[in-house]
C-alpha atoms as a PDB file:
ATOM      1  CA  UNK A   1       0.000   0.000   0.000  1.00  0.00           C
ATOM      2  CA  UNK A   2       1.657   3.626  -0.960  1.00  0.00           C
ATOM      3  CA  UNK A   3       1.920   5.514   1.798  1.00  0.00           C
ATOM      4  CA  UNK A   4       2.336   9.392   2.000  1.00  0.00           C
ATOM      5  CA  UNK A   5       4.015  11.899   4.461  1.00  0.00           C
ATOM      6  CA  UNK A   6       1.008  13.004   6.438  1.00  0.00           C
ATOM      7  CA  UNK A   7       0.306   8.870   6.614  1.00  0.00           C
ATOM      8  CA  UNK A   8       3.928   8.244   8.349  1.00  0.00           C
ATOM      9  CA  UNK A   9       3.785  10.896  10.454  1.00  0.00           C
ATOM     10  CA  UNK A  10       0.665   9.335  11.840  1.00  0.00           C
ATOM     11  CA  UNK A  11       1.983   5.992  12.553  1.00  0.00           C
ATOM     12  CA  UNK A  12       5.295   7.475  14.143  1.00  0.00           C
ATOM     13  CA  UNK A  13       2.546   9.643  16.623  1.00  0.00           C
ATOM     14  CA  UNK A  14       1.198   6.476  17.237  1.00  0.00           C
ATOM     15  CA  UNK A  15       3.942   4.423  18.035  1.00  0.00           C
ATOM     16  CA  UNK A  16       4.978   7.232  20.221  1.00  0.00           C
ATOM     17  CA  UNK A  17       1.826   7.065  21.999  1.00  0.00           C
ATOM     18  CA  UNK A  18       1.717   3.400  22.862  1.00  0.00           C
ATOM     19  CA  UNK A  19       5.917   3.612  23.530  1.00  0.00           C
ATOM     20  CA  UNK A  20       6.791   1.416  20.671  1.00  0.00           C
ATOM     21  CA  UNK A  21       8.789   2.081  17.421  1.00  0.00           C
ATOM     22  CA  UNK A  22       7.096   2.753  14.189  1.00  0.00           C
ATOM     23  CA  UNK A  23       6.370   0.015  12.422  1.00  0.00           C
ATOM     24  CA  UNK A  24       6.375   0.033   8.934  1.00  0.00           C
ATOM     25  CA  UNK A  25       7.803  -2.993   6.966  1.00  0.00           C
ATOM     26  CA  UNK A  26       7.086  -3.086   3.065  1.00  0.00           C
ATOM     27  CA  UNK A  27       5.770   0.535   3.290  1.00  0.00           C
ATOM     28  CA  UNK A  28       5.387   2.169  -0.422  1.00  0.00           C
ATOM     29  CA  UNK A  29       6.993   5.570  -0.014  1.00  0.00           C
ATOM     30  CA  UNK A  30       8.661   5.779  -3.432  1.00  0.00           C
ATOM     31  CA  UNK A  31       9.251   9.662  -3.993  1.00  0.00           C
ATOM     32  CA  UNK A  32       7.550  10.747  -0.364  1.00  0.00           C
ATOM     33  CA  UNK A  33       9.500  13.864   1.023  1.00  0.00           C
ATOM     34  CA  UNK A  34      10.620  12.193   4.842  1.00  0.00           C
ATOM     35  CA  UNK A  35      13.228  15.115   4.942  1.00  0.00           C
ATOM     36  CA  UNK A  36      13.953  16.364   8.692  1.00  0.00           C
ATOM     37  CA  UNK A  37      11.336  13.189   9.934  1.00  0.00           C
ATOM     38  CA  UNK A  38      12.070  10.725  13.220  1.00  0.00           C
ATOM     39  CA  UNK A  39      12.413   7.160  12.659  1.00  0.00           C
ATOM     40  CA  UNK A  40      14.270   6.583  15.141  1.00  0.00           C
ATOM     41  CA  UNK A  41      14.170   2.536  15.695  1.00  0.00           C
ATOM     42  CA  UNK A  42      11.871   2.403  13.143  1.00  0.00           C
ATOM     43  CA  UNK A  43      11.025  -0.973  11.545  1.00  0.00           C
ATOM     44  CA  UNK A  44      11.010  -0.258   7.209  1.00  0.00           C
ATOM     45  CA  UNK A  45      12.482  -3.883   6.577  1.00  0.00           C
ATOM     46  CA  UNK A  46      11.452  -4.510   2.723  1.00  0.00           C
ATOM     47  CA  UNK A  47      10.219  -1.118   2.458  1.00  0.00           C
ATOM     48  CA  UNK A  48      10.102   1.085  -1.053  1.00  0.00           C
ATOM     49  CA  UNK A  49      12.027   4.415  -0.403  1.00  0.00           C
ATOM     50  CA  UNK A  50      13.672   4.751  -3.771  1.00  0.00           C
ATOM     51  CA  UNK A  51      14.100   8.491  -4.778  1.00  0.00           C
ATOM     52  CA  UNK A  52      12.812   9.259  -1.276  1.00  0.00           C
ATOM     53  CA  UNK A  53      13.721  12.256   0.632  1.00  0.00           C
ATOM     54  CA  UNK A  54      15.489  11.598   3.833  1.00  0.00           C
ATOM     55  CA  UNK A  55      17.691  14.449   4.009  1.00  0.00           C
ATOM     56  CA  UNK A  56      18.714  15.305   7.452  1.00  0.00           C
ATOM     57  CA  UNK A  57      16.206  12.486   8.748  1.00  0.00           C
ATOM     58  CA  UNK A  58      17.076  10.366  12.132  1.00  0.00           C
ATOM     59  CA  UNK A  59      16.643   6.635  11.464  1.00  0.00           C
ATOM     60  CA  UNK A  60      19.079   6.029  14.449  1.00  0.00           C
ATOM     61  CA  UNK A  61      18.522   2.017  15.122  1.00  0.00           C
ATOM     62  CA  UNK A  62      16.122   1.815  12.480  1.00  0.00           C
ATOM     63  CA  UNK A  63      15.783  -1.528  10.767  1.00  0.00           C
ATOM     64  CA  UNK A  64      15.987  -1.097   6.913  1.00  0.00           C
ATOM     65  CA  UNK A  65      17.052  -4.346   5.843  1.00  0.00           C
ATOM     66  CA  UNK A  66      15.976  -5.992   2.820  1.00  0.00           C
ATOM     67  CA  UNK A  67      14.697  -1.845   1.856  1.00  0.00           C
ATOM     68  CA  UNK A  68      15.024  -0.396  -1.421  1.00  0.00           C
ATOM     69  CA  UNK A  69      16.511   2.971  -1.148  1.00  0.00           C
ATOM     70  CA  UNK A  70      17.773   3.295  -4.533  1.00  0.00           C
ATOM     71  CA  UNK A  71      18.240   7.338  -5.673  1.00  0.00           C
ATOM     72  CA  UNK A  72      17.195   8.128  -1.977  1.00  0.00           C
ATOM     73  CA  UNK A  73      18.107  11.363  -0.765  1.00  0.00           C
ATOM     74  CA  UNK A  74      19.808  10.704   2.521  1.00  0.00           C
ATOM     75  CA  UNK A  75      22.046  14.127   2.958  1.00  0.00           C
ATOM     76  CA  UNK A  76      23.070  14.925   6.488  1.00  0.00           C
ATOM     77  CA  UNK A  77      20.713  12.191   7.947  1.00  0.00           C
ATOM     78  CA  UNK A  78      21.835  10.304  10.884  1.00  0.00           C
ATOM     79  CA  UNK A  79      21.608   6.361  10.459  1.00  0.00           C
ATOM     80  CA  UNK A  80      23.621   5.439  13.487  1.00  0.00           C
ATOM     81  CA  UNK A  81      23.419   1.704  14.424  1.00  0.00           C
ATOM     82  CA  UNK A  82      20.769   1.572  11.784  1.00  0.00           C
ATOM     83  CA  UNK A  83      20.539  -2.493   9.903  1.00  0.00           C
ATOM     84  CA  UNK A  84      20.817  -1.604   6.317  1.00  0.00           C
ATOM     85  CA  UNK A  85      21.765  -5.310   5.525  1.00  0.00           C
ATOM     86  CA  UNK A  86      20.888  -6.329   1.584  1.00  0.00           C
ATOM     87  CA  UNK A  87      19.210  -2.927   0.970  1.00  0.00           C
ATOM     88  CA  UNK A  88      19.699  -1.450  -2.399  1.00  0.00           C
ATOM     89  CA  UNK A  89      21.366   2.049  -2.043  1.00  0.00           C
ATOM     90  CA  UNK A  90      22.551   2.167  -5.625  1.00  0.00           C
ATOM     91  CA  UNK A  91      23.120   5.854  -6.696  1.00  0.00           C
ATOM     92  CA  UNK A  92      21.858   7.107  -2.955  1.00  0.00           C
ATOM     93  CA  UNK A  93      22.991  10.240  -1.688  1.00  0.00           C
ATOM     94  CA  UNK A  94      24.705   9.881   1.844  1.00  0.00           C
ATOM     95  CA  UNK A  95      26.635  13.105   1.638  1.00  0.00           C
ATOM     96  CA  UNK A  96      27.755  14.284   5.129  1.00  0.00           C
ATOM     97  CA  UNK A  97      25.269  10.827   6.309  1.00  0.00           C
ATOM     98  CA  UNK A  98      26.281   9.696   9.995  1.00  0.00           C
ATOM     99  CA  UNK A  99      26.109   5.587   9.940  1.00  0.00           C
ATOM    100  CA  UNK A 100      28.421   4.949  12.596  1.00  0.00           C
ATOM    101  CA  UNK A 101      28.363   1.238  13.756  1.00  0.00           C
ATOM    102  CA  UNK A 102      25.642   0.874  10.965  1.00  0.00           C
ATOM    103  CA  UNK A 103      25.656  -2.727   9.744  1.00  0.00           C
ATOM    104  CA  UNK A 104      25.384  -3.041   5.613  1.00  0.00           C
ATOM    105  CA  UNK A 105      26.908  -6.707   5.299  1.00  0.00           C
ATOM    106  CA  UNK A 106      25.987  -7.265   1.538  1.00  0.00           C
ATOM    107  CA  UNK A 107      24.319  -3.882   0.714  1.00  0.00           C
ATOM    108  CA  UNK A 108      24.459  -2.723  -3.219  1.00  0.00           C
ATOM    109  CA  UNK A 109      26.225   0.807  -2.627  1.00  0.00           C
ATOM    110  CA  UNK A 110      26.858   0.796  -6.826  1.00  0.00           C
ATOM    111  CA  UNK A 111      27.726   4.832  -7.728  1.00  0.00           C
ATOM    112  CA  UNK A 112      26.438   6.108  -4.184  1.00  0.00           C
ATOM    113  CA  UNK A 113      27.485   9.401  -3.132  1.00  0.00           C
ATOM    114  CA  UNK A 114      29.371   9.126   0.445  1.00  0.00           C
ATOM    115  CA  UNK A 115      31.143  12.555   0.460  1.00  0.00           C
ATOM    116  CA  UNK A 116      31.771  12.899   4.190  1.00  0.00           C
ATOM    117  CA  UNK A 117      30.227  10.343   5.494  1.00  0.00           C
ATOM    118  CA  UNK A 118      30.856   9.086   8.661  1.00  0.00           C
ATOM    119  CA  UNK A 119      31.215   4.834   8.815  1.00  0.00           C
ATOM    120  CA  UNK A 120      33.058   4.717  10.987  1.00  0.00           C
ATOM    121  CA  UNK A 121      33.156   0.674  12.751  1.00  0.00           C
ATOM    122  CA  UNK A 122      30.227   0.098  10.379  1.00  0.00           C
ATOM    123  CA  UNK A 123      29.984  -3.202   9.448  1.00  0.00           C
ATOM    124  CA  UNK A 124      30.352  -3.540   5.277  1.00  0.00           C
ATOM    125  CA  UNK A 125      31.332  -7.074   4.891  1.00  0.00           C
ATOM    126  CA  UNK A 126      30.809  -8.559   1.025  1.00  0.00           C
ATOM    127  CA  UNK A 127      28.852  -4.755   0.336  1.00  0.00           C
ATOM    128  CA  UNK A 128      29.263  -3.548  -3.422  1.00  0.00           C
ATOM    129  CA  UNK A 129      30.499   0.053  -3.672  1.00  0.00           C
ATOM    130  CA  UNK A 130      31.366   0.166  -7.616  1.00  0.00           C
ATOM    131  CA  UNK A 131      32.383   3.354  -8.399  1.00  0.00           C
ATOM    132  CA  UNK A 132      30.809   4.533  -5.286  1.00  0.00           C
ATOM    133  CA  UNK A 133      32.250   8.514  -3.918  1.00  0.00           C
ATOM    134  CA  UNK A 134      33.396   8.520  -0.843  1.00  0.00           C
ATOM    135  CA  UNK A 135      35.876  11.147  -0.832  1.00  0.00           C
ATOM    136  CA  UNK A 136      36.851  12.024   2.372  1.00  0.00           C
ATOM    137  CA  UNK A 137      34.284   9.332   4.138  1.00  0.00           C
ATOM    138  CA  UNK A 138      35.702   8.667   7.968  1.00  0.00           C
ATOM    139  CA  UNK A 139      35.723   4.724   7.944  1.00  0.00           C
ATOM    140  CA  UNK A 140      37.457   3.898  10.762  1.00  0.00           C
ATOM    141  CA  UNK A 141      37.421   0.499  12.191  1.00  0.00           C
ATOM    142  CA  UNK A 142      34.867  -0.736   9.715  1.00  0.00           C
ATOM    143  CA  UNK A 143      34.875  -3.750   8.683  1.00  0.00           C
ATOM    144  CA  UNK A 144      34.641  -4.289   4.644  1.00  0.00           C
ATOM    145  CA  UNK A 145      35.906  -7.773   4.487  1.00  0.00           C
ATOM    146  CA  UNK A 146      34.998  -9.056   1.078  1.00  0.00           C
ATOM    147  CA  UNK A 147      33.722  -5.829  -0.418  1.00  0.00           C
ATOM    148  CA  UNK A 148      33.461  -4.859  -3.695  1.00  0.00           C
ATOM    149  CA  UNK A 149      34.642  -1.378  -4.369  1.00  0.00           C
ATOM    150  CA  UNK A 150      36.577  -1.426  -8.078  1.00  0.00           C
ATOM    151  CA  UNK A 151      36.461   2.423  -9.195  1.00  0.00           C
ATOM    152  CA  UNK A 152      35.355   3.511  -5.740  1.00  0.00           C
ATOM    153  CA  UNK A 153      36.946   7.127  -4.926  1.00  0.00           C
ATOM    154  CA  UNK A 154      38.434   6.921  -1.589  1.00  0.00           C
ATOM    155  CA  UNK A 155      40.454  10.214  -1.999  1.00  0.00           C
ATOM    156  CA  UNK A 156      41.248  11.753   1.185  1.00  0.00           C
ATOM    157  CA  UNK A 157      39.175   9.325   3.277  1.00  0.00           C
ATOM    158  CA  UNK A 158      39.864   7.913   7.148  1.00  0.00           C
ATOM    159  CA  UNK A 159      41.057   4.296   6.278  1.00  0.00           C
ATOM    160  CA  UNK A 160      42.746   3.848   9.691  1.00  0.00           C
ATOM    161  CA  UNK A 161      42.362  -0.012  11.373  1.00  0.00           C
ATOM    162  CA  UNK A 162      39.789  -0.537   8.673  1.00  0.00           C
ATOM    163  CA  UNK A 163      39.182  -4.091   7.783  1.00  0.00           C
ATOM    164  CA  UNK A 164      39.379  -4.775   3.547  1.00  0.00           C
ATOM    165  CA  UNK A 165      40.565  -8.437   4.145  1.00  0.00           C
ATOM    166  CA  UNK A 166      39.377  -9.986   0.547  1.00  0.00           C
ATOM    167  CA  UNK A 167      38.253  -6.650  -0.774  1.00  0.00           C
ATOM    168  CA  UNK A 168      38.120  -5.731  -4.637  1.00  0.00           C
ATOM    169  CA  UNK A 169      39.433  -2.472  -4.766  1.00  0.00           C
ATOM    170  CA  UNK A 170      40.923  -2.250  -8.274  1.00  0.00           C
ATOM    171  CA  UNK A 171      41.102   0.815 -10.077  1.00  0.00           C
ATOM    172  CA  UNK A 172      39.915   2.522  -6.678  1.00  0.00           C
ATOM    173  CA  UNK A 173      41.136   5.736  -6.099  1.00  0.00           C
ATOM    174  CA  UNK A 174      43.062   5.896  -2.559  1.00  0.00           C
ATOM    175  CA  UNK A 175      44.777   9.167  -3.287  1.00  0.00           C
ATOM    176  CA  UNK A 176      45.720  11.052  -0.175  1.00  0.00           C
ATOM    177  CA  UNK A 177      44.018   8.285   2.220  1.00  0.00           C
ATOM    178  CA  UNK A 178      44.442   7.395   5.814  1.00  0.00           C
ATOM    179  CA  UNK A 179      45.393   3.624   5.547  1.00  0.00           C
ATOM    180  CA  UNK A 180      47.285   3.476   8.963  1.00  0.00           C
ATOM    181  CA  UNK A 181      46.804  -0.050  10.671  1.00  0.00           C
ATOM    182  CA  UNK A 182      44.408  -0.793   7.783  1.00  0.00           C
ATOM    183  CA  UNK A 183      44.604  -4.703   7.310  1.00  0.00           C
ATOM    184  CA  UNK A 184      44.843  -5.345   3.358  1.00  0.00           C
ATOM    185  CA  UNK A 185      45.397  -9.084   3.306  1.00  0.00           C
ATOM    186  CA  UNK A 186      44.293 -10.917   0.076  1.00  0.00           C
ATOM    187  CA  UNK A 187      42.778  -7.159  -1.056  1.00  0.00           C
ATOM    188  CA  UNK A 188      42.454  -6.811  -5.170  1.00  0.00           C
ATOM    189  CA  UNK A 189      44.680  -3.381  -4.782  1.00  0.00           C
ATOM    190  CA  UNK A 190      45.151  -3.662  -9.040  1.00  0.00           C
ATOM    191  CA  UNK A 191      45.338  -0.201 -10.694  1.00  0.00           C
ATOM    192  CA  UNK A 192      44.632   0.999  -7.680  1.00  0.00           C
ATOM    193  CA  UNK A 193      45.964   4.970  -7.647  1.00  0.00           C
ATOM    194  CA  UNK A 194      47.554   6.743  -4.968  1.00  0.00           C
ATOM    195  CA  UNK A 195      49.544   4.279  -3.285  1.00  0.00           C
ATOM    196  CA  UNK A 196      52.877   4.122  -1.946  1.00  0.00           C
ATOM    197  CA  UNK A 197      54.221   0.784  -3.721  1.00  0.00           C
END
């Protein structure tokens, strides 16, 4: 069933009122403008939030698994500890996005826009980040064992005691980043530019 903002809003009053998160699992909300809303530990497992607005949005905790968030706007939004496992963000925008501790094990990230984003100890095991931006991202201590990032622009990002045991990172552009204590065993570092070899 498509949902729209005034219909959201409702259900997050509700679940306020009876001390509960909101629940809204499979929700349509292709397109709804969500900017500035509340979800915080809000259940949207399976949901439809492609081209959505989320922009400065707190989904703190929320559950999101599963969720189709492709060409979502999620600018300055704050997705702390929030289960994005499996969810299609391909070509979001997470500029500036807080997802620290965040879990994304196996999310599609293709051509996403992480300009500033903080991951840092987010969990992005086996996630796909082709040609994703994340130009001066803070990612430290995540864990992106087994992710897929050939063409990703890491330029000037915080790579310190991150985890890219397995990782495909050819072609990626590392120019200028942090990789102090990063472990890189078995990483795909082929064409990769800016390193010190």
């Amino acid at each position: 069933m498509a949902l729209n903002r005034p219909a959201v809003l409702a259900e997050i009053r509700a679940a306020a009122r009876d001390e509960r998160p909101a629940l809204l699992p499979g929700a349509e909300l292709a397109g709804v403008d969500l900017s500035g809303v509340d979800l915080s530990g809000a259940n949207l497992t399976g949901a439809d939030l492609s081209r959505a607005d989320l922009s400065g949005a707190i989904l703190t905790g929320a559950c999101l698994t599963g969720a189709s968030l492709s060409r979502a706007d999620f600018s300055g939004a704050n997705l702390d500890g929030a289960f994005l496992n499996g969810a299609h963000l391909t070509r979001a925008h997470l500029t500036y996005a807080g997802l620290h501790d965040a879990s994304l094990n196996g999310a599609l990230l293709t051509d996403a826009i992480l300009t500033g984003a903080i991951l840092t100890d987010a969990i992005l095991s086996g996630a796909v980040l082709a040609g994703a931006n994340l130009a001066g991202a803070n990612l430290s201590g995540a864990l992106l064992n087994g992710a897929f990032l050939p063409g990703a622009n890491l330029s000037g990002a915080n790579l310190t005691d991150v985890f890219l045991s397995g990782a495909n990172l050819t072609g990626a552009n590392l120019t200028r980043a942090d990789l102090a204590g990063a472990l890189l065993n078995d990483a795909d570092l082929t064409d990769a530019e800016g390193l010190d070899r």
